[in-house]
Protein backbone atom coordinates (compact mmCIF):
# COMPACT_ATOMS: atom_id res chain seq x y z
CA UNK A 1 106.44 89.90 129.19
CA UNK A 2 108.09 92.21 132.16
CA UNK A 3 111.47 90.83 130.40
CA UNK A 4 110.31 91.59 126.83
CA UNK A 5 109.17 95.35 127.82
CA UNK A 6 112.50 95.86 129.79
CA UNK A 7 111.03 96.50 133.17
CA UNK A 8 113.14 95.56 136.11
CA UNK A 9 110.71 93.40 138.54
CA UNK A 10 111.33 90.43 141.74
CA UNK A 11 109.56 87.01 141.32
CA UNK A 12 107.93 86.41 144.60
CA UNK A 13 107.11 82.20 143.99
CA UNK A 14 104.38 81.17 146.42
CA UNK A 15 104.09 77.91 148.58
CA UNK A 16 101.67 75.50 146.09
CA UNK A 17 98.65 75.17 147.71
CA UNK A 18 99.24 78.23 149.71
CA UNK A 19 99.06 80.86 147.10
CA UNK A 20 95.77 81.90 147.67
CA UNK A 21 96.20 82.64 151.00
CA UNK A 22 99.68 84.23 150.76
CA UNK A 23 97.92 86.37 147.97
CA UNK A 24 95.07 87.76 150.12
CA UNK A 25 97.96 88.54 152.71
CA UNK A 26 99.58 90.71 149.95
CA UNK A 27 96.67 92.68 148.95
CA UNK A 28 95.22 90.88 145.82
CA UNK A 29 91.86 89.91 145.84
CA UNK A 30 91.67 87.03 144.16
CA UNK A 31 93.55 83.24 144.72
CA UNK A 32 95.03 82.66 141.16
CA UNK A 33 98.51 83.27 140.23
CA UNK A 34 100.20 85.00 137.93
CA UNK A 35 99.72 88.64 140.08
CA UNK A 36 101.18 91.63 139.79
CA UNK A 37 102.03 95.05 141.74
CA UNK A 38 102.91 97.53 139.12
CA UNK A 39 103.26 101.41 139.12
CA UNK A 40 100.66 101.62 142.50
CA UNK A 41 97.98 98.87 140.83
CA UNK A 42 97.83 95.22 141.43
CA UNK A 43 96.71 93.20 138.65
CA UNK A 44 95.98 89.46 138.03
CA UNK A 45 95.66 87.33 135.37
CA UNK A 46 97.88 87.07 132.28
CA UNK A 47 95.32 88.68 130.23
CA UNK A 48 94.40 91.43 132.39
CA UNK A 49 98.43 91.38 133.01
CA UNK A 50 99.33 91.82 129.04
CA UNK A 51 96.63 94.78 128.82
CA UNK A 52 97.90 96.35 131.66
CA UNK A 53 101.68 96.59 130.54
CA UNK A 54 101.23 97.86 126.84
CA UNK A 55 99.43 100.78 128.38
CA UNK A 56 101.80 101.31 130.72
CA UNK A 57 104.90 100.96 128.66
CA UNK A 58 103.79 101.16 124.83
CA UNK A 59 106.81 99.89 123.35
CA UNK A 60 107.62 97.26 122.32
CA UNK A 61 103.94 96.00 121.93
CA UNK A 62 102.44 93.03 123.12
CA UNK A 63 99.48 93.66 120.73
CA UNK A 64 99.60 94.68 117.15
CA UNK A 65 98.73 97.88 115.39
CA UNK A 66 97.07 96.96 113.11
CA UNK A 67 92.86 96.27 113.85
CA UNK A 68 92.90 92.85 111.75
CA UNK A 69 95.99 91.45 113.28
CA UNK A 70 95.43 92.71 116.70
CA UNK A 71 92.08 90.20 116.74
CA UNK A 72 93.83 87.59 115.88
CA UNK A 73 95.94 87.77 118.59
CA UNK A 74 93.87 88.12 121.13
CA UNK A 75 92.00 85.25 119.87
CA UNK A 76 94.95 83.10 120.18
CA UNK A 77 95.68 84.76 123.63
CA UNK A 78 92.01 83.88 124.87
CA UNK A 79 92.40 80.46 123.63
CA UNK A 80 95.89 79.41 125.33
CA UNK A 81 94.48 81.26 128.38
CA UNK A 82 90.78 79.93 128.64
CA UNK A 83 91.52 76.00 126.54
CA UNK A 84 95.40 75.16 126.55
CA UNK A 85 96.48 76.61 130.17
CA UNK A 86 94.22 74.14 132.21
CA UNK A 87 95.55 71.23 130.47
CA UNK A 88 98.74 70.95 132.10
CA UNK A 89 96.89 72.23 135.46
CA UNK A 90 94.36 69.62 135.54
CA UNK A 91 96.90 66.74 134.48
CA UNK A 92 99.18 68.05 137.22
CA UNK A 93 96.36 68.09 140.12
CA UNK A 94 95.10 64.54 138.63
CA UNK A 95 98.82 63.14 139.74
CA UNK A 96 99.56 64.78 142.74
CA UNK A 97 95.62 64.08 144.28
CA UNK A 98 95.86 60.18 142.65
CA UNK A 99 99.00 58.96 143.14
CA UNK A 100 101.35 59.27 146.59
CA UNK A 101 104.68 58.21 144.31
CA UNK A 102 104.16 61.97 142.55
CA UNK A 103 103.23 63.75 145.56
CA UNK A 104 106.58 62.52 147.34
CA UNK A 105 108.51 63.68 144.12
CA UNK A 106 106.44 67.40 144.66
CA UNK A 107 107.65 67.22 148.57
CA UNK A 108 111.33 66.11 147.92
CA UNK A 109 111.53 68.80 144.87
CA UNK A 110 110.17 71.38 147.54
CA UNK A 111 113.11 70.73 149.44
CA UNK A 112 110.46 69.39 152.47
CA UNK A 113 111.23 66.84 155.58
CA UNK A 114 110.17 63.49 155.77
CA UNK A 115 108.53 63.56 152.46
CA UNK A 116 106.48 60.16 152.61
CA UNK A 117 105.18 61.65 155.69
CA UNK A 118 104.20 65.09 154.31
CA UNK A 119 103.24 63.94 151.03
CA UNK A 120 100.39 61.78 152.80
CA UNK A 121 99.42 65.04 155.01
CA UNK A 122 99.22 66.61 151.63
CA UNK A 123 96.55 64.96 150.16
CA UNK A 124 93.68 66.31 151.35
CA UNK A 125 94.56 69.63 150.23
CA UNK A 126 95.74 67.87 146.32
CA UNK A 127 92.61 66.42 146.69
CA UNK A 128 90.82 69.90 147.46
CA UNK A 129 93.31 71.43 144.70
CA UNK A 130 91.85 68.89 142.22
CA UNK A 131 88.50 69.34 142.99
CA UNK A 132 88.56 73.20 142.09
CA UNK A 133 90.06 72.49 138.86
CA UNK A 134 86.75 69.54 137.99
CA UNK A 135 89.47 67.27 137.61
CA UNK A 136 88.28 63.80 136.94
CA UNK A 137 89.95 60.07 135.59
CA UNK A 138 87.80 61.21 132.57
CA UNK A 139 88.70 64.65 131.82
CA UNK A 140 92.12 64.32 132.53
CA UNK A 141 92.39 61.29 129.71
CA UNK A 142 90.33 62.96 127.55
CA UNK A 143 92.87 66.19 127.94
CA UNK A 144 95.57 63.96 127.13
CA UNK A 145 93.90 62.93 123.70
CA UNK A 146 93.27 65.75 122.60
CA UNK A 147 96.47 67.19 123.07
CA UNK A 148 98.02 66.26 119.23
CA UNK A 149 94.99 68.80 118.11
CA UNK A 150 96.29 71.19 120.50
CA UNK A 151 99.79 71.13 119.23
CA UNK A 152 98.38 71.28 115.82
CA UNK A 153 96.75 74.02 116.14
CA UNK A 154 99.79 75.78 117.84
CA UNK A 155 102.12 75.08 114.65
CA UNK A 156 98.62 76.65 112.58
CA UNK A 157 98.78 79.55 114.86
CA UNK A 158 102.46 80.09 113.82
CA UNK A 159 102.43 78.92 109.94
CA UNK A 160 99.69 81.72 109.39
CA UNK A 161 101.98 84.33 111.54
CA UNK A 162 99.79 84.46 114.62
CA UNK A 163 102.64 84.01 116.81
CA UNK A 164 106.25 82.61 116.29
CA UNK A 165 107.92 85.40 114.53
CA UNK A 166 110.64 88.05 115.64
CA UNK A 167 108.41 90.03 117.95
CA UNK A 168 106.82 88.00 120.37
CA UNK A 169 103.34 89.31 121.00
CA UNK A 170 100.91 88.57 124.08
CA UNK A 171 99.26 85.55 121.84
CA UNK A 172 103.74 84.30 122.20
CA UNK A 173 104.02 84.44 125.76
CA UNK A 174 100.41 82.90 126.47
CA UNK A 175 100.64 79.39 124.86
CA UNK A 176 104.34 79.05 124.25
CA UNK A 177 105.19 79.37 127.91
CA UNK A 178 102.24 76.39 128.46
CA UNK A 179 103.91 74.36 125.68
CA UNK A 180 107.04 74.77 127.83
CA UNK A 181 105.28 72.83 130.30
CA UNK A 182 104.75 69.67 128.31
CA UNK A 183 107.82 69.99 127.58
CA UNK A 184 108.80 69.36 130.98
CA UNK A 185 106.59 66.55 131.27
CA UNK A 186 108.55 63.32 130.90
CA UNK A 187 105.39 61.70 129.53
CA UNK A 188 104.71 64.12 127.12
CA UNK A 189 107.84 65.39 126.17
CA UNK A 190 108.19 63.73 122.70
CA UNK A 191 104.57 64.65 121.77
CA UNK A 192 106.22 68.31 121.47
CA UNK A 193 109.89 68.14 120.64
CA UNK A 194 110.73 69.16 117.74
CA UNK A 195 107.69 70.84 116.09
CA UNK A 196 107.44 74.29 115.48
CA UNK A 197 105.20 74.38 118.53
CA UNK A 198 108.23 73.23 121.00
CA UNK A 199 110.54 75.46 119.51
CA UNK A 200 108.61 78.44 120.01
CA UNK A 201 108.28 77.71 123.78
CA UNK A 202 111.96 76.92 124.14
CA UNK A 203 112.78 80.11 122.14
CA UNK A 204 110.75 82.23 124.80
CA UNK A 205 111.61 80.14 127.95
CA UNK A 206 114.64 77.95 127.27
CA UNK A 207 115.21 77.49 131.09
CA UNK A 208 112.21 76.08 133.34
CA UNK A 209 112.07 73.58 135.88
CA UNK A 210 111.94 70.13 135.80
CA UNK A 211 111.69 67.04 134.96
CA UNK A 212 108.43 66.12 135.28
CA UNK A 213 108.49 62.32 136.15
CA UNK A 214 106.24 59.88 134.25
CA UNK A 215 102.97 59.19 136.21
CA UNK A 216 100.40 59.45 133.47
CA UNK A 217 98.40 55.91 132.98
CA UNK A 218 99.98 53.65 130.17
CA UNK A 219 96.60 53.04 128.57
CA UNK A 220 96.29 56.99 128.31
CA UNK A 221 99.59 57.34 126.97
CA UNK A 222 99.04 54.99 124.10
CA UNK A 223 96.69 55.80 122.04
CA UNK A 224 98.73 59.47 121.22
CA UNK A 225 102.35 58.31 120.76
């Protein structure tokens, strides 16, 4: 969005797991990420974020002019903030507090020491990570389930000119950037290529980091490919 309204900005990228702390030391109030010092205001949240830039820079808008179009938008915001975002999250926190294999790939791609070693020191605080998040063996298969809906909706969302046309609005940036994600998931990757939901999020963020090995369960896996 700081990209789309041309306004020149650093990425600070926080230590996972540290974040909250290294956010307090920066003034914030809150532990959640994305956070923002802007024009003497700190602001967090990418809805609170997308608010925050139209009025400081009108154009070009993040939300449309128009009353009946504008709700939609924000609609489709609120739901790839408040439904779609913690999917990824939650299937994330599941692997690295489960499963030592993916928490040694999160150590090495960190660029860490020893990473068998630290990637057992870790786990207490995935563990701690996962707990915040209510992840559970449940929720976390149930997330991936549900997940064709998801995408369905998404190509919805852009058939009926929600989001997905020439001027990316805040409704754009909000779920395409978390489609990028599954993107980047090896075991979800072809669940997403190719539809109009996949192009969207490599149209806004055709760079992102990854792979994402495979360490979602077989039996999970199944029942959506």
């Amino acid at each position: 969005m700081l990209e789309r309204k041309g306004i020149d900005h650093e990425l600070k990228e926080l230590f996972p797991g540290g974040h909250p702390a290294q956010l307090r030391m920066a003034g914030f109030r809150g532990g959640t990420v994305p956070a923002l010092k802007i024009d003497g205001q700190r602001v967090q949240g990418s809805l609170n974020i997308s608010r925050a830039l139209d009025a400081l820079r009108p154009e070009p808008r993040l939300f449309p002019a128009d009353p009946e179009r504008r709700r939609a938008v924000e609609e489709a915001e609120a739901w790839g903030e408040g439904e779609l975002q913690p999917v990824p999250r939650r299937m994330f926190r599941w692997g690295a507090s489960r499963r030592q294999d993916f928490r040694v790939w999160m150590v090495r791609d960190m660029g860490m020491p020893a990473p068998n070693v630290m990637a057992r020191a870790q786990k207490p605080l995935a563990h701690a990570f996962a707990r915040m998040a209510e992840v559970s063996d449940e929720r976390v298969r149930a997330d991936v389930a549900g997940l064709p809906a998801q995408i369905d909706h998404i190509d919805r969302l852009i058939a009926e000119g929600v989001i997905g046309g020439d001027e990316p609005n805040a409704a754009d940036f909000q779920i395409g950037t978390t489609v990028r994600v599954f993107l980047a998931y090896e075991d979800l990757h072809g669940l997403v290529e190719g539809r109009p939901a996949g192009d969207l999020a490599m149209r806004l963020l055709p760079r992102y980091p990854g792979p994402i090995p495979a360490f979602l369960p077989d039996e999970w896996l199944a029942a959506v490919r």
